[in-house]
Protein backbone atom coordinates (compact mmCIF):
# COMPACT_ATOMS: atom_id res chain seq x y z
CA UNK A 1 -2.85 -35.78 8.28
CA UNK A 2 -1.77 -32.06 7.98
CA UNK A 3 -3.85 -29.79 6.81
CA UNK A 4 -2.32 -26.64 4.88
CA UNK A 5 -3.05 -23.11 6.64
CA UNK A 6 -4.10 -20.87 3.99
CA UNK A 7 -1.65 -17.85 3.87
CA UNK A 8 -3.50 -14.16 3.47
CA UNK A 9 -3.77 -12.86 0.05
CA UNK A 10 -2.20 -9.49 -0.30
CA UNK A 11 -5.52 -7.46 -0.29
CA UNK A 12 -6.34 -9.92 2.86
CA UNK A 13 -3.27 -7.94 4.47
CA UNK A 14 -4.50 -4.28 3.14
CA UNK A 15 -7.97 -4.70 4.28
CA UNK A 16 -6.69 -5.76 7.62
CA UNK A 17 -4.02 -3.02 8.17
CA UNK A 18 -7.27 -0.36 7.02
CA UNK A 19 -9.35 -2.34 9.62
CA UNK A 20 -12.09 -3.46 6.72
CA UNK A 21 -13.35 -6.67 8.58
CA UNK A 22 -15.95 -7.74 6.07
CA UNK A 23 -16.17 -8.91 2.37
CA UNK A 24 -16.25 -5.38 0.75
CA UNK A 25 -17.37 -3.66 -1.85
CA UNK A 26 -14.25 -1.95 -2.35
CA UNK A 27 -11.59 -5.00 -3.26
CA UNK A 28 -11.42 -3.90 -6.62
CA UNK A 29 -10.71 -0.32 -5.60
CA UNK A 30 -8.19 -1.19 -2.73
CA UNK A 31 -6.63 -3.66 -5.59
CA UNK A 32 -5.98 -0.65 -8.18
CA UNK A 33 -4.27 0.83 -5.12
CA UNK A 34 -1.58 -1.73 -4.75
CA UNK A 35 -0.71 -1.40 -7.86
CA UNK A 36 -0.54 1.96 -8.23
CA UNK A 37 1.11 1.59 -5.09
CA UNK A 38 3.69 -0.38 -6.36
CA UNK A 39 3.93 1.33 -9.92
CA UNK A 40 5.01 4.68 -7.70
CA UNK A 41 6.90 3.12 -5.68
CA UNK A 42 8.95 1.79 -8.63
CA UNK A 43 8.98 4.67 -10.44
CA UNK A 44 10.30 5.98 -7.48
CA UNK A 45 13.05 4.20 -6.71
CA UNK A 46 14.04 2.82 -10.25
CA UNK A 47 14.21 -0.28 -8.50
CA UNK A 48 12.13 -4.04 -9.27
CA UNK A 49 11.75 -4.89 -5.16
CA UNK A 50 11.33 -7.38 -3.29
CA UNK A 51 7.55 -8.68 -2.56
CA UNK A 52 8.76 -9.64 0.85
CA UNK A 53 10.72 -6.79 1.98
CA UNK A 54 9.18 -5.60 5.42
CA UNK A 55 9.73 -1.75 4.53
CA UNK A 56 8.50 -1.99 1.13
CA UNK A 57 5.21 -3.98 1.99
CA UNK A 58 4.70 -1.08 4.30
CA UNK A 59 5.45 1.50 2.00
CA UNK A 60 2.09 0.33 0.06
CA UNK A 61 0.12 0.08 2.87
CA UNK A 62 0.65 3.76 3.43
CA UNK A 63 0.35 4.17 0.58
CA UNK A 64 -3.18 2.47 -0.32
CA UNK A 65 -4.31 3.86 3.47
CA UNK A 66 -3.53 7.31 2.71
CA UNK A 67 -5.48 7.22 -0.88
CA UNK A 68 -8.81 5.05 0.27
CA UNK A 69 -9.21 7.53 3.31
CA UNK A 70 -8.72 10.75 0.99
CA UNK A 71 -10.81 9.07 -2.25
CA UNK A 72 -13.50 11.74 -2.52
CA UNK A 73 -13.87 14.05 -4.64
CA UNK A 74 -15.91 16.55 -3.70
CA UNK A 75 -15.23 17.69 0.07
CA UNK A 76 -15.69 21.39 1.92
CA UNK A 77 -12.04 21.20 3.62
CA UNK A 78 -9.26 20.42 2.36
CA UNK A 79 -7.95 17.24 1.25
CA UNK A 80 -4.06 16.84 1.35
CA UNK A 81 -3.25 15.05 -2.10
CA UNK A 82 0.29 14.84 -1.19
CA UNK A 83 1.87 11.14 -0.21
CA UNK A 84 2.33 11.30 3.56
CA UNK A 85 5.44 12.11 5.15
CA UNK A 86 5.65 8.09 6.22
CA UNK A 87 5.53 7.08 2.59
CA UNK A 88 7.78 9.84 1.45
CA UNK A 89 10.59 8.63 3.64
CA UNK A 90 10.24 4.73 3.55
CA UNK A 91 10.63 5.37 -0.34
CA UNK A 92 13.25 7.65 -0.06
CA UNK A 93 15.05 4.82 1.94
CA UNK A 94 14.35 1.93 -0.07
CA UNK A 95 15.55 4.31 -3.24
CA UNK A 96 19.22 5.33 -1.70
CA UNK A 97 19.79 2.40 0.10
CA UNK A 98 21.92 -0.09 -1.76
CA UNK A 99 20.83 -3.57 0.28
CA UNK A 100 17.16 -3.64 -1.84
C-alpha cells in the first residue's frame, strides 16, 4: 500500500523561504501578499504565467519577503517602499523574455 506524500501548499513554501516555522498568525497576511504578488507581477509583465515557472515562483517570494519584513507603519528610519532590485530584475526578465 502507498501512501500519498502531501505536496506543500503555496503559503507552506512562503512561510518556509521567510523561515516562519510555526502555525502563524500571519497566513492571512502572507496570503494577501501572494496575490498581490502575483497581481504586480502580472500587471507587470502583461503576461498570465506559469504557476510552475522557477523564476516566477521566486519573483513572489521576493516579493512577499520584501513586504512582510517592511509591513510597519510607523518606524524612526527609513523604510525603503521600493520593490528590491532582485524583484525588479526577475520581472523585468520574465516581461521581455519571449519563452514565458
Amino acid at each position: 500500500m502507498t501512501e500519498e506524500i502531501e505536496q506543500p501548499t503555496e503559503l507552506d513554501l512562503i512561510k518556509q523561504y521567510l523561515r516562519i516555522i510555526s502555525i502563524s498568525d500571519d497566513d492571512n497576511l502572507l496570503a494577501g501578499f501572494i496575490s498581490a504578488a502575483k497581481a504586480l507581477i502580472a500587471d507587470q509583465t502583461g503576461k498570465d504565467l506559469d504557476a510552475d515557472n522557477e523564476l516566477y515562483k521566486l519573483a513572489v517570494k521576493f516579493l512577499v519577503s520584501h513586504w512582510y519584513d517592511s509591513r510597519a507603519i510607523i518606524t524612526d528610519r527609513r523604510v525603503d517602499s521600493e520593490v528590491p532590485y532582485s524583484a525588479r530584475t526577475l520581472i523585468e526578465h520574465l516581461s521581455l523574455c519571449g519563452t514565458y
